[in-house]
PDB file of N, CA and C in Angstrom:
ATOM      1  N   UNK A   1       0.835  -1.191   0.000  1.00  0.00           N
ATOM      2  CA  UNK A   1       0.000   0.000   0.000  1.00  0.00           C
ATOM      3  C   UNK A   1       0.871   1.241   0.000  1.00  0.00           C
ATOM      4  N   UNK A   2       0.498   2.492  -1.043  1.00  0.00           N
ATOM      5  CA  UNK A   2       1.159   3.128  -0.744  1.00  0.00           C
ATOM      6  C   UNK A   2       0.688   4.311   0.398  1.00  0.00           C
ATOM      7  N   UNK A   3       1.305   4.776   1.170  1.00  0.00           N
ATOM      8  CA  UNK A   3       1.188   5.737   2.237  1.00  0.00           C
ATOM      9  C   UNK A   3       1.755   7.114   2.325  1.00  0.00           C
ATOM     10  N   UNK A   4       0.783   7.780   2.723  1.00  0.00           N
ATOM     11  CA  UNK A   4       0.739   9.410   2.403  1.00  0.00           C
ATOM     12  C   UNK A   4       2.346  10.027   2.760  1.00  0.00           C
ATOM     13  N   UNK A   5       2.800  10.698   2.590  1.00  0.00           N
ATOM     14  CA  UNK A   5       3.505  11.795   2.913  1.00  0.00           C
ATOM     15  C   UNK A   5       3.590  11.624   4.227  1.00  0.00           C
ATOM     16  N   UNK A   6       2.385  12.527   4.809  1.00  0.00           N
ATOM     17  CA  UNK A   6       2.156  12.622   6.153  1.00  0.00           C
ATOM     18  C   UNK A   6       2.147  11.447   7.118  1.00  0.00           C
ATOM     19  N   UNK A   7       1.414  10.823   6.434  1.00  0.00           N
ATOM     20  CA  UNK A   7       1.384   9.462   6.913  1.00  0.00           C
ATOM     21  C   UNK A   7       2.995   8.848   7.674  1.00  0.00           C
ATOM     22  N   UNK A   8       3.669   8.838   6.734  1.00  0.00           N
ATOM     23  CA  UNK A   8       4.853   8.172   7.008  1.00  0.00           C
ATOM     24  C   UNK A   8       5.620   9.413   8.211  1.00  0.00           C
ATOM     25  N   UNK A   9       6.088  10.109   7.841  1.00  0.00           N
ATOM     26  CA  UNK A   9       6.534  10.863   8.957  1.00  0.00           C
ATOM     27  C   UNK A   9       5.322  11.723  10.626  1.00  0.00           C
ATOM     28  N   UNK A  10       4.494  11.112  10.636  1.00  0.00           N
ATOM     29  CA  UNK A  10       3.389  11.732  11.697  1.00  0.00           C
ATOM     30  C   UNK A  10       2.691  10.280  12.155  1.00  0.00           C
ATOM     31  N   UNK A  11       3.141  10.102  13.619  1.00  0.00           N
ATOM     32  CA  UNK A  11       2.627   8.780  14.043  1.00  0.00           C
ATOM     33  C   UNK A  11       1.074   8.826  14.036  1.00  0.00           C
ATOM     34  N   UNK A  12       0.808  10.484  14.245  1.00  0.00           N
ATOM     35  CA  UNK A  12      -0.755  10.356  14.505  1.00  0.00           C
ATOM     36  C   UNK A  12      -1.731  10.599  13.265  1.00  0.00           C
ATOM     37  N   UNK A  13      -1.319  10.361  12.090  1.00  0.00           N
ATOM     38  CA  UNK A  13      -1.920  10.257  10.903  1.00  0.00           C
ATOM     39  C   UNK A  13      -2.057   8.896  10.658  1.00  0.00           C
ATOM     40  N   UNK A  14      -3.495   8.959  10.751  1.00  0.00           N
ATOM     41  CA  UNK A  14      -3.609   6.928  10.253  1.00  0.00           C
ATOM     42  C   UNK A  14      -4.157   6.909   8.777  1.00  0.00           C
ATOM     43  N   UNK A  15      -3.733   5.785   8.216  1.00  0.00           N
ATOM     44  CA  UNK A  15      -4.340   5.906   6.669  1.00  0.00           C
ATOM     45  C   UNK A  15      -5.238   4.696   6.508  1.00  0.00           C
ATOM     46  N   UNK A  16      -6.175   4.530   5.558  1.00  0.00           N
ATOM     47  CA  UNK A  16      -6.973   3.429   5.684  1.00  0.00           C
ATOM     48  C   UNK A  16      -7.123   2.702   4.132  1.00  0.00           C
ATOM     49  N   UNK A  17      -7.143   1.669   4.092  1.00  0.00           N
ATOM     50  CA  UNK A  17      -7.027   0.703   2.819  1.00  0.00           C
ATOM     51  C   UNK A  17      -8.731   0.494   2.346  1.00  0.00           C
ATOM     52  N   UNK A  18      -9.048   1.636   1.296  1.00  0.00           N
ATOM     53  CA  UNK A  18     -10.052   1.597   0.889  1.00  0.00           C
ATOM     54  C   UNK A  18     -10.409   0.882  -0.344  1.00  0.00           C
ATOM     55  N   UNK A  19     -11.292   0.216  -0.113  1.00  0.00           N
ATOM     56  CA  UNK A  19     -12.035  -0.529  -1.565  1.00  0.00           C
ATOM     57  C   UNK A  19     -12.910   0.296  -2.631  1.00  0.00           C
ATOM     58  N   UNK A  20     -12.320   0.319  -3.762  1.00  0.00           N
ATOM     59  CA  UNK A  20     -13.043   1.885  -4.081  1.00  0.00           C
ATOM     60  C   UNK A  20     -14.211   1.244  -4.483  1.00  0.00           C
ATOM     61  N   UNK A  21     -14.147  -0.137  -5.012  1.00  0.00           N
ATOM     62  CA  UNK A  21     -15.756  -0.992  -5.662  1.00  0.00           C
ATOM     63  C   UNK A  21     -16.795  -0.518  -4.711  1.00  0.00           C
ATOM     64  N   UNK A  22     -16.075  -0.933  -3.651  1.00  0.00           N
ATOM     65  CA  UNK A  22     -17.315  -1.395  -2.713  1.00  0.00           C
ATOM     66  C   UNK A  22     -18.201  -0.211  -1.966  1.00  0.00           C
ATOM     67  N   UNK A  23     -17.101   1.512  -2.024  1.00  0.00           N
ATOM     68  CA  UNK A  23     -17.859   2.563  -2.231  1.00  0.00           C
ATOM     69  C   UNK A  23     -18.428   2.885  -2.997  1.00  0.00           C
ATOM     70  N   UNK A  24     -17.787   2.855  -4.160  1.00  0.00           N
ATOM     71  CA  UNK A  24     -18.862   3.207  -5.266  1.00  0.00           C
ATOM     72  C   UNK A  24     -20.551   2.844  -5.057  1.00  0.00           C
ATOM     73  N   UNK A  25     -20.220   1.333  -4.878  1.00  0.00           N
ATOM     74  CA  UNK A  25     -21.662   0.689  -4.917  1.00  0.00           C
ATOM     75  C   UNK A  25     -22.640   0.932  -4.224  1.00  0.00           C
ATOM     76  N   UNK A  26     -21.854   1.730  -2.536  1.00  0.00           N
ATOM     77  CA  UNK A  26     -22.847   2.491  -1.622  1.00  0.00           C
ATOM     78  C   UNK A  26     -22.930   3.373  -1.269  1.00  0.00           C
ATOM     79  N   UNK A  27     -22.937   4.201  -2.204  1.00  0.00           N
ATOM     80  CA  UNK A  27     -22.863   5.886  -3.092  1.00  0.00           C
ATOM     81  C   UNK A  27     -23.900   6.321  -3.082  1.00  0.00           C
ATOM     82  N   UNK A  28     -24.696   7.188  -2.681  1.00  0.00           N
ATOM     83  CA  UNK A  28     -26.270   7.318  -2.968  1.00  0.00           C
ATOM     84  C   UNK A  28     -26.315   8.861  -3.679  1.00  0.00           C
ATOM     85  N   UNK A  29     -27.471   8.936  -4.480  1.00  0.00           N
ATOM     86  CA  UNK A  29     -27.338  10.539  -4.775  1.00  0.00           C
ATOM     87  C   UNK A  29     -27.993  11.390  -3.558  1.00  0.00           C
ATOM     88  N   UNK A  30     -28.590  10.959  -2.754  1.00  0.00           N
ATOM     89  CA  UNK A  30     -29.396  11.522  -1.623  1.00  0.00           C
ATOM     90  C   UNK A  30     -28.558  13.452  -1.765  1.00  0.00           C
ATOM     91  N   UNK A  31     -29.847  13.788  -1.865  1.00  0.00           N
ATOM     92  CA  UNK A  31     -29.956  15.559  -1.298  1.00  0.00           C
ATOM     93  C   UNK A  31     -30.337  16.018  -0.824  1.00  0.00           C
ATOM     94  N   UNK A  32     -30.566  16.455   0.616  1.00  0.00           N
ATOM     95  CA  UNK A  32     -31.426  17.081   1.172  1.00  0.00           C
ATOM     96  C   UNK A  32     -32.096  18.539   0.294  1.00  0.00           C
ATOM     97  N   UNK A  33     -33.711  18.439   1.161  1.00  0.00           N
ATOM     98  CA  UNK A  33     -34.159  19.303   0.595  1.00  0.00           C
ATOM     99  C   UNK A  33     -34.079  20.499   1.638  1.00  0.00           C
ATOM    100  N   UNK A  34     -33.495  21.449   0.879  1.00  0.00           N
ATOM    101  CA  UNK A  34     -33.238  23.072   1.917  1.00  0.00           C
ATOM    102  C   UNK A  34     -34.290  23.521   0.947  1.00  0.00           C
ATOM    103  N   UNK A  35     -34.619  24.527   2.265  1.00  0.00           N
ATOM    104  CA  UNK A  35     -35.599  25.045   1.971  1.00  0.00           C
ATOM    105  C   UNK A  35     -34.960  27.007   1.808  1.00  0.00           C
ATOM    106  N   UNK A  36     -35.422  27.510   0.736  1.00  0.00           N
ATOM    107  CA  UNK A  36     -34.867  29.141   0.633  1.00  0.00           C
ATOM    108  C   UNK A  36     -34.824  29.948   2.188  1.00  0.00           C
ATOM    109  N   UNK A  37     -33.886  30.565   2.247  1.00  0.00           N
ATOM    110  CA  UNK A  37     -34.014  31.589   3.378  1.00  0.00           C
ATOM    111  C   UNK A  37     -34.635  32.735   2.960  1.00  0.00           C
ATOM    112  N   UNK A  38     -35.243  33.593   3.773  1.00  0.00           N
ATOM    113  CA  UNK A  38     -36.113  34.329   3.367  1.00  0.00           C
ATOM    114  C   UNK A  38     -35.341  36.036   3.250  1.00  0.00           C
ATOM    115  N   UNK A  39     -35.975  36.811   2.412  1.00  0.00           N
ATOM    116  CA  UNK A  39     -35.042  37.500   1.891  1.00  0.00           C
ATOM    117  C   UNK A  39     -34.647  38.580   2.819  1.00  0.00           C
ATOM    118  N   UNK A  40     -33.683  39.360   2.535  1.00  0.00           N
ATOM    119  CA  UNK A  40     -33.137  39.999   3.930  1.00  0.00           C
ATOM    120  C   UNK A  40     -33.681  41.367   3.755  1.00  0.00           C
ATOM    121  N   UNK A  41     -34.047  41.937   4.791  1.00  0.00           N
ATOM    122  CA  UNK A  41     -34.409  43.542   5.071  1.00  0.00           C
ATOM    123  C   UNK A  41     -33.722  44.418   4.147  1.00  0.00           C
ATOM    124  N   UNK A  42     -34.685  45.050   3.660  1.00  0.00           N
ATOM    125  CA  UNK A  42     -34.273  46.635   3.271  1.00  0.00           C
ATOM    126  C   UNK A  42     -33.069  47.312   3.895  1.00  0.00           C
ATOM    127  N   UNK A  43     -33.150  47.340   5.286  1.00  0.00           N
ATOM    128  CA  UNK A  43     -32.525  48.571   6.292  1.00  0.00           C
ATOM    129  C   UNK A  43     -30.997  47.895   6.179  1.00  0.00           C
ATOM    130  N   UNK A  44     -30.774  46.070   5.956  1.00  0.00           N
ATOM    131  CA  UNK A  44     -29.566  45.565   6.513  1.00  0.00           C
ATOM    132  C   UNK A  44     -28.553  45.286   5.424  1.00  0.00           C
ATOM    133  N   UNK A  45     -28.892  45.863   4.211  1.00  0.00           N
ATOM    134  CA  UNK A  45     -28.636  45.783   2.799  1.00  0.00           C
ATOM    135  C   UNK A  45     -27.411  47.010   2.525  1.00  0.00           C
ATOM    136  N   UNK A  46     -26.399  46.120   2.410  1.00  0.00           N
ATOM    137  CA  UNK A  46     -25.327  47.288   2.047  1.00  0.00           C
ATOM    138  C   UNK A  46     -25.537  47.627   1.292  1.00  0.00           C
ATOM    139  N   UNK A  47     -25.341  49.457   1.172  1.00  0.00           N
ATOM    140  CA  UNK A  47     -25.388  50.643   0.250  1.00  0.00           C
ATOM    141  C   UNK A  47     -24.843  50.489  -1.157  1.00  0.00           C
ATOM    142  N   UNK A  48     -25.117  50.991  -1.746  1.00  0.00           N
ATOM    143  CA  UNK A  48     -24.122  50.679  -3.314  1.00  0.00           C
ATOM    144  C   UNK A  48     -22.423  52.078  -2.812  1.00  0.00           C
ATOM    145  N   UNK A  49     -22.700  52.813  -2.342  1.00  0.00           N
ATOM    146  CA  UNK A  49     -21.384  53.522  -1.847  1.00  0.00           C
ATOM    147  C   UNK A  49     -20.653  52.010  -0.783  1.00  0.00           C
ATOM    148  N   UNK A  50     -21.277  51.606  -0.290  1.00  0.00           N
ATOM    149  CA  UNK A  50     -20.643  50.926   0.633  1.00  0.00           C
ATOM    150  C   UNK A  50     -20.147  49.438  -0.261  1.00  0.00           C
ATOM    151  N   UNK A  51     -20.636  49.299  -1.372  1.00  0.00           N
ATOM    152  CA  UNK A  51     -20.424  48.098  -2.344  1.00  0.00           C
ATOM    153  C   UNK A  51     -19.162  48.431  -2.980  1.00  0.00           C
ATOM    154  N   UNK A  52     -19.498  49.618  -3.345  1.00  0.00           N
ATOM    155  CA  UNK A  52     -17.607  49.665  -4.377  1.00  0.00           C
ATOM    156  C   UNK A  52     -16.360  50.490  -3.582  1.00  0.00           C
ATOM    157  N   UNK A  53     -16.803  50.675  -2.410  1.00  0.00           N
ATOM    158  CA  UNK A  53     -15.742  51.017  -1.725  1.00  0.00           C
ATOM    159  C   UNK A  53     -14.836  49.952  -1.371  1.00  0.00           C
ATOM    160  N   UNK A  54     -16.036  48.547  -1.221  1.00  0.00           N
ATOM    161  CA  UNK A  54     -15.403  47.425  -0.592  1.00  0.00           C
ATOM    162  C   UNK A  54     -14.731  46.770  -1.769  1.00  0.00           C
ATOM    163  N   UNK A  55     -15.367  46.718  -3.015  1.00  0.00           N
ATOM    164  CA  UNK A  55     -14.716  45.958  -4.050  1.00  0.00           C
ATOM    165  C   UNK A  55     -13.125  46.734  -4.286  1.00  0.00           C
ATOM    166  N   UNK A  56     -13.535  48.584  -4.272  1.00  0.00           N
ATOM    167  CA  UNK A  56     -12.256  48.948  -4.265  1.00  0.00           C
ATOM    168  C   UNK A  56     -10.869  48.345  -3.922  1.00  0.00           C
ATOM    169  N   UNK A  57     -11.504  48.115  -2.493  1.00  0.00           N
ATOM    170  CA  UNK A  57     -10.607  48.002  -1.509  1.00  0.00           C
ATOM    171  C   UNK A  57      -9.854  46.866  -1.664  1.00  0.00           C
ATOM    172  N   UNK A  58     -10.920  45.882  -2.137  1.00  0.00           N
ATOM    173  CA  UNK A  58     -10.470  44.814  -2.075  1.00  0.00           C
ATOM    174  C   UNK A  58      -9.655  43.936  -3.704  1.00  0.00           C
ATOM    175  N   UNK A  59     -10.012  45.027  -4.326  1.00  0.00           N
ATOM    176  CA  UNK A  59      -9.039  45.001  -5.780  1.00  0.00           C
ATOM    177  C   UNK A  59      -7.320  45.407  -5.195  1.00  0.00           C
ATOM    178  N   UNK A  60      -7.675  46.736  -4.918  1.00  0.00           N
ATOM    179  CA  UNK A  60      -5.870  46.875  -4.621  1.00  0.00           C
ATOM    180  C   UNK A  60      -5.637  45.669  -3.784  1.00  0.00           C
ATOM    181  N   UNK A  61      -5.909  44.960  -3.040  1.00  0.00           N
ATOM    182  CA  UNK A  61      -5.236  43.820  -1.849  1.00  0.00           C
ATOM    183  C   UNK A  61      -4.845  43.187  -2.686  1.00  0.00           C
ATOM    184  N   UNK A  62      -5.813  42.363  -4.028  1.00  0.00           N
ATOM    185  CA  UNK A  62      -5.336  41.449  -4.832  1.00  0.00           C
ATOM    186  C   UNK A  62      -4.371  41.928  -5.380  1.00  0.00           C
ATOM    187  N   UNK A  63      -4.390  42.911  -6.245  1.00  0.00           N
ATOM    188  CA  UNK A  63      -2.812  43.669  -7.056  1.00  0.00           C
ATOM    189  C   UNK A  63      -1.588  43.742  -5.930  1.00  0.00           C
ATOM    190  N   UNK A  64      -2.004  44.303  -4.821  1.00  0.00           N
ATOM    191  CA  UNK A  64      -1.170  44.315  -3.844  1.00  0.00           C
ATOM    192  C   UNK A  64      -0.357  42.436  -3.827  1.00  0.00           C
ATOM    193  N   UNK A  65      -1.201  41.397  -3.432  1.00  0.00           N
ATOM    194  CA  UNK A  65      -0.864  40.615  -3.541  1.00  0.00           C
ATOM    195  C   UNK A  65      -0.508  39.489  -4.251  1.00  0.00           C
ATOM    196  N   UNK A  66      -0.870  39.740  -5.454  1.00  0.00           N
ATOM    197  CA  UNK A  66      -0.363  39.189  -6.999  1.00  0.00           C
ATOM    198  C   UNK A  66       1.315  39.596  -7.535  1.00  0.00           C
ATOM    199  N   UNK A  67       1.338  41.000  -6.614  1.00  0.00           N
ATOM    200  CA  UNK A  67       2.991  41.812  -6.860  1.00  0.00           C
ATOM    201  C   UNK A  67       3.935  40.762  -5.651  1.00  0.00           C
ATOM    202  N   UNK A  68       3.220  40.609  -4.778  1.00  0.00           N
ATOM    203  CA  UNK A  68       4.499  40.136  -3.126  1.00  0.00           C
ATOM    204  C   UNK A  68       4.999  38.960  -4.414  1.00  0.00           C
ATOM    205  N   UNK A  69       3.511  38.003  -5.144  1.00  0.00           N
ATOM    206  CA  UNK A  69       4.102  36.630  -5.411  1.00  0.00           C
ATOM    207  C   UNK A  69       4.931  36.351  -6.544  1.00  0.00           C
ATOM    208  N   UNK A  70       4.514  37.527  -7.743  1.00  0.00           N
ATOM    209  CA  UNK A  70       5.427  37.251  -8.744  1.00  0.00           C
ATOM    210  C   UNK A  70       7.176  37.395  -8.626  1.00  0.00           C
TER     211      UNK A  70
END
């Protein structure tokens, strides 16, 4: 069997010898049914000033951090 990375150097990583047949076969599509949440208040609805300030903001971080990695 082969054994993880971790596995081998970390006593407390256990690995387990899986049969992939025998999951497959007891695979179910099961989905629960959720039900919609109901829609949120007027009053608690960020502003559109308060929308692109944040996207602003949060554009330079990415450029900011696309520059540390290249």
């Amino acid at each position: 069997m082969c054994k993880l990375w971790e596995a081998k150097r970390k006593p407390k990583v256990k690995t387990a010898n899986v049969e992939r047949k025998v999951l497959n076969k007891k695979h179910t599509v099961y989905m629960p049914n959720i039900p919609d949440s109901g829609a949120c208040l007027e009053h608690l609805m960020p502003s559109k000033e308060w929308e692109d300030v944040f996207l602003a903001d949060f554009s330079k971080l990415k450029l900011r951090q696309r520059a540390i990695h290249l």
